[in-house]
PDB file of N, CA and C in Angstrom:
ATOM      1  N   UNK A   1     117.170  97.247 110.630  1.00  0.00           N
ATOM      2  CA  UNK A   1     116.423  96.298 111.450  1.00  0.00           C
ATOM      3  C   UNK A   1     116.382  94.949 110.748  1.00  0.00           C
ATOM      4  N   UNK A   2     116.495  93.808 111.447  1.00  0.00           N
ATOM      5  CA  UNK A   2     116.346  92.567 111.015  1.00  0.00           C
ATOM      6  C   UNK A   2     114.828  92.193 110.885  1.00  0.00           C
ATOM      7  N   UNK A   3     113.974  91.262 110.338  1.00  0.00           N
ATOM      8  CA  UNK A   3     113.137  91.079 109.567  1.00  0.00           C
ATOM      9  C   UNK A   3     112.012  90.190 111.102  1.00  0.00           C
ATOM     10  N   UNK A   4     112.359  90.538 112.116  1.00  0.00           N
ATOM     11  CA  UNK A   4     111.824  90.232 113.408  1.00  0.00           C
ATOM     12  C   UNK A   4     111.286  91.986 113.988  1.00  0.00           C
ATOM     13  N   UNK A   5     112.443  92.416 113.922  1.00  0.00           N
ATOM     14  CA  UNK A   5     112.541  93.581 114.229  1.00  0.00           C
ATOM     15  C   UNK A   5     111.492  94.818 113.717  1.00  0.00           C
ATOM     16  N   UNK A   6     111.463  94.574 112.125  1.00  0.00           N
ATOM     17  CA  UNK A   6     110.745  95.158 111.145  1.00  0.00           C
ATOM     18  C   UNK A   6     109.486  95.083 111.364  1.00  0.00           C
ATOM     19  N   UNK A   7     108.929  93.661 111.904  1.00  0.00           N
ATOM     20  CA  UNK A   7     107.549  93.645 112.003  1.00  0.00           C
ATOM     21  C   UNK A   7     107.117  93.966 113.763  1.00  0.00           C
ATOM     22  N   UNK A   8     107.826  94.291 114.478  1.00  0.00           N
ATOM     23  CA  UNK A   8     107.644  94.933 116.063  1.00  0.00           C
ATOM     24  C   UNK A   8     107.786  96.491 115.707  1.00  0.00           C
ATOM     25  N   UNK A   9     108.354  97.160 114.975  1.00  0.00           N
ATOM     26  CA  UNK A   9     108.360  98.124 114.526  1.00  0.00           C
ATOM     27  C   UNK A   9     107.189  98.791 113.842  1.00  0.00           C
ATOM     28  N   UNK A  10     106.516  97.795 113.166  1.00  0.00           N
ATOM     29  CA  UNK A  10     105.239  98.061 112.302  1.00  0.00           C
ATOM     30  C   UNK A  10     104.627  98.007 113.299  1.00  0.00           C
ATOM     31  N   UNK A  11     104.550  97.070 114.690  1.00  0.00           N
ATOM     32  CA  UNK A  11     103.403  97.154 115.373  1.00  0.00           C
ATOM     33  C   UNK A  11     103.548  97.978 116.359  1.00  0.00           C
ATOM     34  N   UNK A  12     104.709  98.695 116.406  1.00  0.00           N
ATOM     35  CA  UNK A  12     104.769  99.463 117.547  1.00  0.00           C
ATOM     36  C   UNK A  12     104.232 101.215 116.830  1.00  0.00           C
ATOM     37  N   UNK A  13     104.312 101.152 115.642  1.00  0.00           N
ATOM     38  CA  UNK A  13     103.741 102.279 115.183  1.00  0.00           C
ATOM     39  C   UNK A  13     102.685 102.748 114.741  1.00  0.00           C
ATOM     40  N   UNK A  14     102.156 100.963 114.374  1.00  0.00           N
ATOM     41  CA  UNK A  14     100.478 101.416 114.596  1.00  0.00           C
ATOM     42  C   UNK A  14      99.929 101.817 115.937  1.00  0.00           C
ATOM     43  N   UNK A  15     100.490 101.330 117.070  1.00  0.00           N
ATOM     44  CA  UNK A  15     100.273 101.262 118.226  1.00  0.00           C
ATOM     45  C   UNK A  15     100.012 102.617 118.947  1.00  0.00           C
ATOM     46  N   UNK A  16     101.151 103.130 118.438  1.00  0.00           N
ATOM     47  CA  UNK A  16     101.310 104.568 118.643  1.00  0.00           C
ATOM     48  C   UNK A  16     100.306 105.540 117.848  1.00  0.00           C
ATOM     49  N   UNK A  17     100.133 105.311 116.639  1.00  0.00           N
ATOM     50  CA  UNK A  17      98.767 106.237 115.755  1.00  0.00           C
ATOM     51  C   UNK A  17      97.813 106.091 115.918  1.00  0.00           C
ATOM     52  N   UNK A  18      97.467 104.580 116.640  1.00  0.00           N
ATOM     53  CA  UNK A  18      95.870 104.318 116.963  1.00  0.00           C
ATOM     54  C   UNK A  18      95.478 104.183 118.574  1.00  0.00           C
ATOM     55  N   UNK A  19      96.398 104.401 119.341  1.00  0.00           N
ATOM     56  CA  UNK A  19      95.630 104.950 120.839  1.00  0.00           C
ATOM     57  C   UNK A  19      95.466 103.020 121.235  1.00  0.00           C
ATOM     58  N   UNK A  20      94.068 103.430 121.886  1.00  0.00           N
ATOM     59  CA  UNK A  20      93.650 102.161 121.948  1.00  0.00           C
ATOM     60  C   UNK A  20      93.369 101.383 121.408  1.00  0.00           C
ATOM     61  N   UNK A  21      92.675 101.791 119.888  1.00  0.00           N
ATOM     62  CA  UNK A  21      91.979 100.569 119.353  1.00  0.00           C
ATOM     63  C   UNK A  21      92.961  99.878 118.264  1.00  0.00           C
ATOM     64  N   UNK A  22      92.510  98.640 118.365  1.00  0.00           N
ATOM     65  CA  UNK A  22      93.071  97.653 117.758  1.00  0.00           C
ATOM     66  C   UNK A  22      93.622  97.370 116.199  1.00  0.00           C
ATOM     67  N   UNK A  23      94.676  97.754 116.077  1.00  0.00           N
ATOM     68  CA  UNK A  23      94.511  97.906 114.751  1.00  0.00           C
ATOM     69  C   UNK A  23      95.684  97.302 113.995  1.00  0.00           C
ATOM     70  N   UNK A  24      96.210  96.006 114.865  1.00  0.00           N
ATOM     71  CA  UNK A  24      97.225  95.357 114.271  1.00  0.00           C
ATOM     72  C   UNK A  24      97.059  94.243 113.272  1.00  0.00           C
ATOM     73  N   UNK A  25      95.693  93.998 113.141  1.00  0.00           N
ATOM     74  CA  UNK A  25      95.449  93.265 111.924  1.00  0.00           C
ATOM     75  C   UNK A  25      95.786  93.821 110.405  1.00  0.00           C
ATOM     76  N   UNK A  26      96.131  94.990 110.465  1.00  0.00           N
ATOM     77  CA  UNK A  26      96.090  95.912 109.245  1.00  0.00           C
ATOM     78  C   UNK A  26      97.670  95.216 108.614  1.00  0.00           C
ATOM     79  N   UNK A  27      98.603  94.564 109.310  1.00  0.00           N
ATOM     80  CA  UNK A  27      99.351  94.520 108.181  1.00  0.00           C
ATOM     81  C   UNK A  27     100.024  92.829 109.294  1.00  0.00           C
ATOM     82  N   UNK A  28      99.701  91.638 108.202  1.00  0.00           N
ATOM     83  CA  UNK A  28      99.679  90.773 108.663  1.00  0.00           C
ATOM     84  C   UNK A  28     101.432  90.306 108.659  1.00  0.00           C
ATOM     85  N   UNK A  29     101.452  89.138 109.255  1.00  0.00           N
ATOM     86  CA  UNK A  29     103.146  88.666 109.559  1.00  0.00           C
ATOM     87  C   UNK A  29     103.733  88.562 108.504  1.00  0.00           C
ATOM     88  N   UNK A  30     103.047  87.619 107.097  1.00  0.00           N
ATOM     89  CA  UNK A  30     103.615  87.498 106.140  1.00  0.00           C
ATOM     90  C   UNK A  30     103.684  88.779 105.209  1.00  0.00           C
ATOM     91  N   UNK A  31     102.774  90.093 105.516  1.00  0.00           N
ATOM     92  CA  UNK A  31     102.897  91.264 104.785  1.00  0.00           C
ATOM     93  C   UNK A  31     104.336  92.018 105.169  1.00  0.00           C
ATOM     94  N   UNK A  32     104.302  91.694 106.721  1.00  0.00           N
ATOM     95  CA  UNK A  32     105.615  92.580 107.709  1.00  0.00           C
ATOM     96  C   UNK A  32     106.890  92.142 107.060  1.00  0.00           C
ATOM     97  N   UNK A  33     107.108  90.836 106.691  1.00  0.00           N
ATOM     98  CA  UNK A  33     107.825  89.820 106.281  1.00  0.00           C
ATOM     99  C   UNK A  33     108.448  90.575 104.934  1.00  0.00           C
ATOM    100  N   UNK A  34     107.707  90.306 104.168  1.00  0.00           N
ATOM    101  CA  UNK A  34     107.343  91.128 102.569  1.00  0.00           C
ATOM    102  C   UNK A  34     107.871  92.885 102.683  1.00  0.00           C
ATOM    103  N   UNK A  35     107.477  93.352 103.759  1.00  0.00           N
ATOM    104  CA  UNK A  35     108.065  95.192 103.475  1.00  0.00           C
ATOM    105  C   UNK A  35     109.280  94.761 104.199  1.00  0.00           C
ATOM    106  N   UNK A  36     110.031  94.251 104.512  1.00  0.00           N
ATOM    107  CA  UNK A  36     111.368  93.791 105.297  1.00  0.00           C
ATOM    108  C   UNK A  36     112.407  93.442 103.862  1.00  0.00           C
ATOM    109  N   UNK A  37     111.530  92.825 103.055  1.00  0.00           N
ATOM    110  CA  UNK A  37     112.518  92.657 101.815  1.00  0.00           C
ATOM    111  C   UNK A  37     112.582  93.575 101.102  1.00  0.00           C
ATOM    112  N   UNK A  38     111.573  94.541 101.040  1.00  0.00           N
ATOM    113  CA  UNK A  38     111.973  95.578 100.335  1.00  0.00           C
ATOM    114  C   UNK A  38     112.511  96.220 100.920  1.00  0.00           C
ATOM    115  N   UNK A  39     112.444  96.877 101.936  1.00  0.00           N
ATOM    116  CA  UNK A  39     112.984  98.182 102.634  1.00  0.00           C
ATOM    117  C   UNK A  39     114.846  97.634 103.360  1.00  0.00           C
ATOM    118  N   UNK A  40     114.842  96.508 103.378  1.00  0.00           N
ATOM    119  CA  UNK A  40     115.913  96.371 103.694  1.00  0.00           C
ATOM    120  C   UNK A  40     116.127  96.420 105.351  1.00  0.00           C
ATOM    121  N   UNK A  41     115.010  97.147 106.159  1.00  0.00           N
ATOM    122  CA  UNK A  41     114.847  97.037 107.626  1.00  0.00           C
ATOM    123  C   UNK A  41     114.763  98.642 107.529  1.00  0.00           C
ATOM    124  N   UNK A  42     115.337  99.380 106.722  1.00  0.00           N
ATOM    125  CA  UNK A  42     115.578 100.693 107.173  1.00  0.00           C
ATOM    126  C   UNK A  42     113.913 101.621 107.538  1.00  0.00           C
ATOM    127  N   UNK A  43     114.018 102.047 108.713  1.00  0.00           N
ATOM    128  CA  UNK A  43     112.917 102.552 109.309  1.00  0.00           C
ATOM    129  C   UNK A  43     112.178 103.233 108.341  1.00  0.00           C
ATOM    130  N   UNK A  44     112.996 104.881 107.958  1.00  0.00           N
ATOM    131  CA  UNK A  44     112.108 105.409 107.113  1.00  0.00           C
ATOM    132  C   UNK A  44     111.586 104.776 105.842  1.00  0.00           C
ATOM    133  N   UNK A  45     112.476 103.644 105.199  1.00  0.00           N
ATOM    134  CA  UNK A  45     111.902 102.803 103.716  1.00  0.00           C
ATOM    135  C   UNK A  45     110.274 102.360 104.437  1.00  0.00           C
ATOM    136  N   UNK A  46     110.320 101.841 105.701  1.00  0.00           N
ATOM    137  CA  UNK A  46     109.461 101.362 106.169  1.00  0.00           C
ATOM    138  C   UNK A  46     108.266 102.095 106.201  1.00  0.00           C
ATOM    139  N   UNK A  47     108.399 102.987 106.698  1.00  0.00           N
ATOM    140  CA  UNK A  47     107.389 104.215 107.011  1.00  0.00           C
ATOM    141  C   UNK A  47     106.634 104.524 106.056  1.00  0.00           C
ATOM    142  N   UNK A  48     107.741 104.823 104.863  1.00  0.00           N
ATOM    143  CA  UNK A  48     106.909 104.973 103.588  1.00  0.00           C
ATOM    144  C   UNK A  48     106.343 104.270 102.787  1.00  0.00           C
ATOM    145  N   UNK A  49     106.557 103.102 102.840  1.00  0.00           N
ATOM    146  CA  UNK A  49     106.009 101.825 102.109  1.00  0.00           C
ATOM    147  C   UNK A  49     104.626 101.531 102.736  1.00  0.00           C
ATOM    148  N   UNK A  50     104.299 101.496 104.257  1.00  0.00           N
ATOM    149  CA  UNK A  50     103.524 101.784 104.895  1.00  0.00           C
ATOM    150  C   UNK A  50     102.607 102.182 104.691  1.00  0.00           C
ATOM    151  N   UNK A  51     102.850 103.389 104.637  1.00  0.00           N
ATOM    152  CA  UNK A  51     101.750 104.682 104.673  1.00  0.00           C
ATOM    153  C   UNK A  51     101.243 105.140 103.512  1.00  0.00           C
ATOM    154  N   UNK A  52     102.033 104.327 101.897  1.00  0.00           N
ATOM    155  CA  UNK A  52     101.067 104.723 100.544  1.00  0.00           C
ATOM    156  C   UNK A  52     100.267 103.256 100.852  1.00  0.00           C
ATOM    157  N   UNK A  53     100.791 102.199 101.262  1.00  0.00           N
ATOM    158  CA  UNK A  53      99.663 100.743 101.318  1.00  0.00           C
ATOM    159  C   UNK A  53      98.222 100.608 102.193  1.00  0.00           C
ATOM    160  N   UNK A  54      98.728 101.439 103.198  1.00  0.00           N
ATOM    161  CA  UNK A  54      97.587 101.638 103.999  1.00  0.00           C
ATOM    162  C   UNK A  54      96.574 103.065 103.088  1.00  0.00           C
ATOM    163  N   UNK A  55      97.268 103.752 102.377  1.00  0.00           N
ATOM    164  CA  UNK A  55      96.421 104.687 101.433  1.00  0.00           C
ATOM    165  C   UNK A  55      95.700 103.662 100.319  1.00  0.00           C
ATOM    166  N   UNK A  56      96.679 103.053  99.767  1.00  0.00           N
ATOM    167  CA  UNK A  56      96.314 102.385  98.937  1.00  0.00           C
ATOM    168  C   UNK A  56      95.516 101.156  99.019  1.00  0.00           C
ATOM    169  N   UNK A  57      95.355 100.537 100.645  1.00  0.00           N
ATOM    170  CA  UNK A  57      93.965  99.680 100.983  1.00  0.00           C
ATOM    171  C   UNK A  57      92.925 100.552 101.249  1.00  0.00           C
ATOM    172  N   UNK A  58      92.806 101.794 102.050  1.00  0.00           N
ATOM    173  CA  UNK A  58      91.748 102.813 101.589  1.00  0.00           C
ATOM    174  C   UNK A  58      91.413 102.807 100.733  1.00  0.00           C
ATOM    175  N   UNK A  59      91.737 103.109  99.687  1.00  0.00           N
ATOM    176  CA  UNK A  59      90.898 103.422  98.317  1.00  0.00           C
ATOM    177  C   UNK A  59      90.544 102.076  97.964  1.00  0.00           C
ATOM    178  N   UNK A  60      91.201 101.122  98.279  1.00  0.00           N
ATOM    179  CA  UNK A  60      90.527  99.471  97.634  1.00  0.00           C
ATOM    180  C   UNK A  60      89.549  99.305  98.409  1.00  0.00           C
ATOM    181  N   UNK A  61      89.269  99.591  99.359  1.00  0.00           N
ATOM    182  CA  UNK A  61      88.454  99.328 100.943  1.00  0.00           C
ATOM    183  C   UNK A  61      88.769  97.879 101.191  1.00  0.00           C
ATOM    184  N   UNK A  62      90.008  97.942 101.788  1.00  0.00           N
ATOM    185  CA  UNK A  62      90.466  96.558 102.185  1.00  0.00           C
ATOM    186  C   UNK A  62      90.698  96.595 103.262  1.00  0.00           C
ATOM    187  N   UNK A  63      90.901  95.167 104.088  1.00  0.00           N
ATOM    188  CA  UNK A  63      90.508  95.045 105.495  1.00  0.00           C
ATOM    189  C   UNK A  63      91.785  94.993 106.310  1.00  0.00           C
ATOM    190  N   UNK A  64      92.582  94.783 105.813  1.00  0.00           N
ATOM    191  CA  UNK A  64      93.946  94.363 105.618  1.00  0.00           C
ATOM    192  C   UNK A  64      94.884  95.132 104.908  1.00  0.00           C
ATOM    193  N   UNK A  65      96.104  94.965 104.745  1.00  0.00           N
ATOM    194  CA  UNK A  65      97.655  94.942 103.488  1.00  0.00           C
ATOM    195  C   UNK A  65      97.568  93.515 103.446  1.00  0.00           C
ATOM    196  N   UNK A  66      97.325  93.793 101.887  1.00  0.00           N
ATOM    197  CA  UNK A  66      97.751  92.274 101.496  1.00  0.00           C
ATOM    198  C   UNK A  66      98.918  92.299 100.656  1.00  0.00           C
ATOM    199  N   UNK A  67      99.545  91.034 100.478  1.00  0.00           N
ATOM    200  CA  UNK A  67     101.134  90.955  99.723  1.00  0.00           C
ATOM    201  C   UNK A  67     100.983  91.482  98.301  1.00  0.00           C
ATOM    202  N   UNK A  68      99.502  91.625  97.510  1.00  0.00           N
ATOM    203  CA  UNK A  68      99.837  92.262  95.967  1.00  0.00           C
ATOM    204  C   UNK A  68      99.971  93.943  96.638  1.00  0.00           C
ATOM    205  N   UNK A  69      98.842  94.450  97.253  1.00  0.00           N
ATOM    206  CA  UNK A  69      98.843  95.517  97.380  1.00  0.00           C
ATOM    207  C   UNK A  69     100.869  96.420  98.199  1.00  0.00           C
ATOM    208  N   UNK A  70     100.682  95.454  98.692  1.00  0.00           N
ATOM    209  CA  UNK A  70     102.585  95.661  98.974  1.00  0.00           C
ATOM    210  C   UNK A  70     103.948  95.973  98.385  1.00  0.00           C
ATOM    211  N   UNK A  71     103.134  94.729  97.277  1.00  0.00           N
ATOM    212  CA  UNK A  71     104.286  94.960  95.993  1.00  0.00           C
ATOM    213  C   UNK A  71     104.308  95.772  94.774  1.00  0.00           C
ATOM    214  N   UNK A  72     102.396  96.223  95.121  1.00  0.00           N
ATOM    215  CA  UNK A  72     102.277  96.998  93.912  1.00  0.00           C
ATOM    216  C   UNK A  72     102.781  98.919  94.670  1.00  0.00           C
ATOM    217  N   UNK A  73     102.697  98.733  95.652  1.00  0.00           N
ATOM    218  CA  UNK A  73     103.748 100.014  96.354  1.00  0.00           C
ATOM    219  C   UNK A  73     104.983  99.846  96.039  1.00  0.00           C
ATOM    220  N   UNK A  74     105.896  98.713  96.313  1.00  0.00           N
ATOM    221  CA  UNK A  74     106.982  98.829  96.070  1.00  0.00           C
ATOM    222  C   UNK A  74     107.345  99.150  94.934  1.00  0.00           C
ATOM    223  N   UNK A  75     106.616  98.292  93.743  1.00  0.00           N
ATOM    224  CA  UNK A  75     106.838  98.785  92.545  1.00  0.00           C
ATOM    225  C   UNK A  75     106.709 100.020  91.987  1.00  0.00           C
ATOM    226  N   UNK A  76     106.019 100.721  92.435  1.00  0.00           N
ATOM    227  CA  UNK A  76     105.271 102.252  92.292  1.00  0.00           C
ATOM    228  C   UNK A  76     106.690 102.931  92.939  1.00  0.00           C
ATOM    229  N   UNK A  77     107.523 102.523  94.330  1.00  0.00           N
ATOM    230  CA  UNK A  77     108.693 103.239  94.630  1.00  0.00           C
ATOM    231  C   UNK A  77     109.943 102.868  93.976  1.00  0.00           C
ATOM    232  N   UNK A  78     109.544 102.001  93.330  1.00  0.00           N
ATOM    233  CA  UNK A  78     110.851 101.093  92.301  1.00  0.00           C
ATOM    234  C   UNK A  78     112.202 100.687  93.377  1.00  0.00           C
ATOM    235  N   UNK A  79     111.559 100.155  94.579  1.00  0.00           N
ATOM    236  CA  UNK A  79     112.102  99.044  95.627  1.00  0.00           C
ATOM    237  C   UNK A  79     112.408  97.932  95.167  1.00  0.00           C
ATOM    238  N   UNK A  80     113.723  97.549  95.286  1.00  0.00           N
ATOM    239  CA  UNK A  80     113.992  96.058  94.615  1.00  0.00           C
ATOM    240  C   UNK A  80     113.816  94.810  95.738  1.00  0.00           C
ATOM    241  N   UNK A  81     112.922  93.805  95.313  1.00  0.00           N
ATOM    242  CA  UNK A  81     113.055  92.526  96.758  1.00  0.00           C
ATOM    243  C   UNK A  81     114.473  92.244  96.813  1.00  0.00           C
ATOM    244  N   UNK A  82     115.029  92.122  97.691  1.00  0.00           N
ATOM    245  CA  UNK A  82     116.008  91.227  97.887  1.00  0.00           C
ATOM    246  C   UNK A  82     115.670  89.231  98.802  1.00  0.00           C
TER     247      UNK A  82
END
């Protein structure tokens, strides 16, 4: 997926896990932006990068993915930015 693509993808899958309620603030344009360089577009890189950041704003109790908490996943999967 191209880096447009990547972040309609993120929102189409929160979309899908959360029903109705609103929950696309959880990973902002410039965060979508940011897992696009790591993952390269590829869905499942995506998925998983995802789903430890959103673990990993749980335990911070954050309101959001923010860009450290992003990179400190990637780094934890030893994802290189391109």
């Amino acid at each position: 997926l191209d880096e447009a693509h990547t972040a309609e993808y993120i929102k189409h899958r929160l979309k899908v896990s959360a029903g109705d309620k609103n929950v696309f603030h959880l990973f902002p344009e410039e965060v979508c932006g940011l897992i696009y360089k790591y993952t390269k577009g590829f869905p499942r890189e995506i998925n998983h990068i995802c789903d430890l950041a959103l673990l990993d704003g749980f335990i911070k109790q954050e309101k959001s993915i923010t860009a450290s908490i992003t990179e400190s996943v990637a780094r934890d999967l030893e994802m290189a930015y391109t």
